[in-house]
C-alpha atoms as a PDB file:
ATOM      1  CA  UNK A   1     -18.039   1.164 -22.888  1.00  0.00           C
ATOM      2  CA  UNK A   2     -16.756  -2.128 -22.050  1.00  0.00           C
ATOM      3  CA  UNK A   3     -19.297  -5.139 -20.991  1.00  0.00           C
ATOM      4  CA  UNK A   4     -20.218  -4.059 -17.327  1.00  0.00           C
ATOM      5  CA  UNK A   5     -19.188  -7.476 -16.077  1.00  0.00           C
ATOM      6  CA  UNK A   6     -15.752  -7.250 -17.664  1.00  0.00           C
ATOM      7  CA  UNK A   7     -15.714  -3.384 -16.305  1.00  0.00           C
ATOM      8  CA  UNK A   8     -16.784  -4.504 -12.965  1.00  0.00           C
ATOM      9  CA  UNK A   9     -14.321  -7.762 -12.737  1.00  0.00           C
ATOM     10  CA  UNK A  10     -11.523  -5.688 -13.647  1.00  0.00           C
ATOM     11  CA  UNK A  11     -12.233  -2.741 -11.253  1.00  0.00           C
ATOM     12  CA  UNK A  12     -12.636  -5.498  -8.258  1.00  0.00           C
ATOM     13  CA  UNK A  13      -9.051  -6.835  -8.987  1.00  0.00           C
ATOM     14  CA  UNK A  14      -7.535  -3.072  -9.425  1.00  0.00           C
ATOM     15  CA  UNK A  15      -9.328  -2.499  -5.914  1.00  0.00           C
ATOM     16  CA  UNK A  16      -8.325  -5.885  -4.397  1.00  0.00           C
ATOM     17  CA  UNK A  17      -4.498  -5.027  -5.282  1.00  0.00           C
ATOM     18  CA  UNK A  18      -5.109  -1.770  -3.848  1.00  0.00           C
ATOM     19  CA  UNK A  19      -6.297  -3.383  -0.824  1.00  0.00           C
ATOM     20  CA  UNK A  20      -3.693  -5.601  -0.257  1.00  0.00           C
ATOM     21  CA  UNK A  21      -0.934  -2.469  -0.997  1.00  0.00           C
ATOM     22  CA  UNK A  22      -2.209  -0.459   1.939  1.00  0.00           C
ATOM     23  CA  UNK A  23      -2.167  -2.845   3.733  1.00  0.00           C
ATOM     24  CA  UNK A  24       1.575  -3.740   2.971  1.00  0.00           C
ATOM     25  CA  UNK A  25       2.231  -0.015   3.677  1.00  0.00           C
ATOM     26  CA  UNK A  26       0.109  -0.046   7.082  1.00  0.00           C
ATOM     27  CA  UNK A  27       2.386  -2.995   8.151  1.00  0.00           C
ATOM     28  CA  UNK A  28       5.471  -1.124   7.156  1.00  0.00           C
ATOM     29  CA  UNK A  29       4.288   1.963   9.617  1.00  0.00           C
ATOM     30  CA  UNK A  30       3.565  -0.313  12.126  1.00  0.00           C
ATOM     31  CA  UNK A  31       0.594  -1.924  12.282  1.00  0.00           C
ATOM     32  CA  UNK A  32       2.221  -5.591  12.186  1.00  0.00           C
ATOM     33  CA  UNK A  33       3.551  -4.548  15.651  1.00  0.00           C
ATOM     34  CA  UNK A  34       6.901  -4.834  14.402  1.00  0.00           C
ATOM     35  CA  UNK A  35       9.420  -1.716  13.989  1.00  0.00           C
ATOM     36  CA  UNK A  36      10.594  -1.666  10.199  1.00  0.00           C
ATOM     37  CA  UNK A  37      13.440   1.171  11.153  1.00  0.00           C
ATOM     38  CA  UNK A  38      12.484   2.834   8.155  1.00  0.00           C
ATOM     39  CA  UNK A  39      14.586   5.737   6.615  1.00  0.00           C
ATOM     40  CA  UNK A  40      13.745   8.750   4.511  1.00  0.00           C
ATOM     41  CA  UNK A  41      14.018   7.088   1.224  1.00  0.00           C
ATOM     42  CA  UNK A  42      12.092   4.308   2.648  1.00  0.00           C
ATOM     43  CA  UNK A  43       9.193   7.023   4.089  1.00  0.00           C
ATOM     44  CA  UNK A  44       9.535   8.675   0.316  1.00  0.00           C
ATOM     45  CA  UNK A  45       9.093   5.687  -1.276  1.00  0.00           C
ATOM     46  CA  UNK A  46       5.768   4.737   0.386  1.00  0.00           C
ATOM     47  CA  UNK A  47       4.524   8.390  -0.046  1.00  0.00           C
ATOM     48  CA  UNK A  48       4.700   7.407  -3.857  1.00  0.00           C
ATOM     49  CA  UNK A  49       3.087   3.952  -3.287  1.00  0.00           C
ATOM     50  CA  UNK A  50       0.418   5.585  -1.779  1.00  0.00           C
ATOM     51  CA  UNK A  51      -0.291   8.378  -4.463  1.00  0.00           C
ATOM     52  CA  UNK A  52      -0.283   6.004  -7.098  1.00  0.00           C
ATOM     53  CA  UNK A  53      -2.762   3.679  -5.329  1.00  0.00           C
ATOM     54  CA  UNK A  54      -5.066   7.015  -5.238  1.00  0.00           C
ATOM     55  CA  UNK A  55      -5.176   7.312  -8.467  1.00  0.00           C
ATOM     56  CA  UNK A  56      -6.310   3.848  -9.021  1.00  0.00           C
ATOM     57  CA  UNK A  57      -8.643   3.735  -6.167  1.00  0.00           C
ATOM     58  CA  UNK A  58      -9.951   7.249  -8.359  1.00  0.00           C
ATOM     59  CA  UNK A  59      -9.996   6.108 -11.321  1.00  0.00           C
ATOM     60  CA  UNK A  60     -12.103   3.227 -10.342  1.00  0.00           C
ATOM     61  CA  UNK A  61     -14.491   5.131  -8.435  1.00  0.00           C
ATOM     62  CA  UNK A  62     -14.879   7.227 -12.223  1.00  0.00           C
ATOM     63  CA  UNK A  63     -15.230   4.273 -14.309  1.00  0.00           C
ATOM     64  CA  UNK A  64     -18.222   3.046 -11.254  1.00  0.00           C
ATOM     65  CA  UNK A  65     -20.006   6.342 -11.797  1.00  0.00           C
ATOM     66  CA  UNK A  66     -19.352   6.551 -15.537  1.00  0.00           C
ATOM     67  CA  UNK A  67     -20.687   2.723 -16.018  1.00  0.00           C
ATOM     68  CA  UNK A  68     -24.300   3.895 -13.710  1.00  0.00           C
ATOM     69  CA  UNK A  69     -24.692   6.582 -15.225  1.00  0.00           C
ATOM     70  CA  UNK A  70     -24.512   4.720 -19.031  1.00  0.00           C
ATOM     71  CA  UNK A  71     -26.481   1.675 -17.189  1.00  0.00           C
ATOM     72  CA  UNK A  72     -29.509   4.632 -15.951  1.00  0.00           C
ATOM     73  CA  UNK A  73     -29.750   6.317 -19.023  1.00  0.00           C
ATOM     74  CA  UNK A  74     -30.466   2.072 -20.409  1.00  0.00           C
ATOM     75  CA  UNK A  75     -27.117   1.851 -22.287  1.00  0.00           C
ATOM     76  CA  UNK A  76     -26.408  -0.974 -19.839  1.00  0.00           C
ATOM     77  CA  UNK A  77     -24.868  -3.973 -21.718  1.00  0.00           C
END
């Protein structure tokens, strides 16, 4: 397990970037105000932006509970 600082600093950024990506894609659908005139490759192509944010907002959620659960049993660096 990595240094919990360096673990925690690096899941902030991957969560920061995934923050900023939905909110690119929330813009896109709309919430800007503005009508994007989006197509169906356009509509398939955010479908895939937002899966693959899932799976980073996941896997950071599983490194957080794998990093408390080392930190409660006092393997904590």
């Amino acid at each position: 397990m990595r240094n919990l600082v360096t673990l925690s600093d690096s899941i902030g950024g991957n969560l920061t970037g995934a923050g900023f990506a939905l909110e690119t894609i929330a813009n896109l659908l709309g919430a800007d105000g503005c009508e994007h005139f989006l197509n169906k490759d356009h509509i398939n192509g955010l479908v895939h932006a937002v899966l693959t944010i899932s799976v980073y907002v996941k896997d950071a959620g599983y490194d957080l509970c794998e990093a408390a659960e080392i930190a409660q049993e006092g393997g904590a660096q």
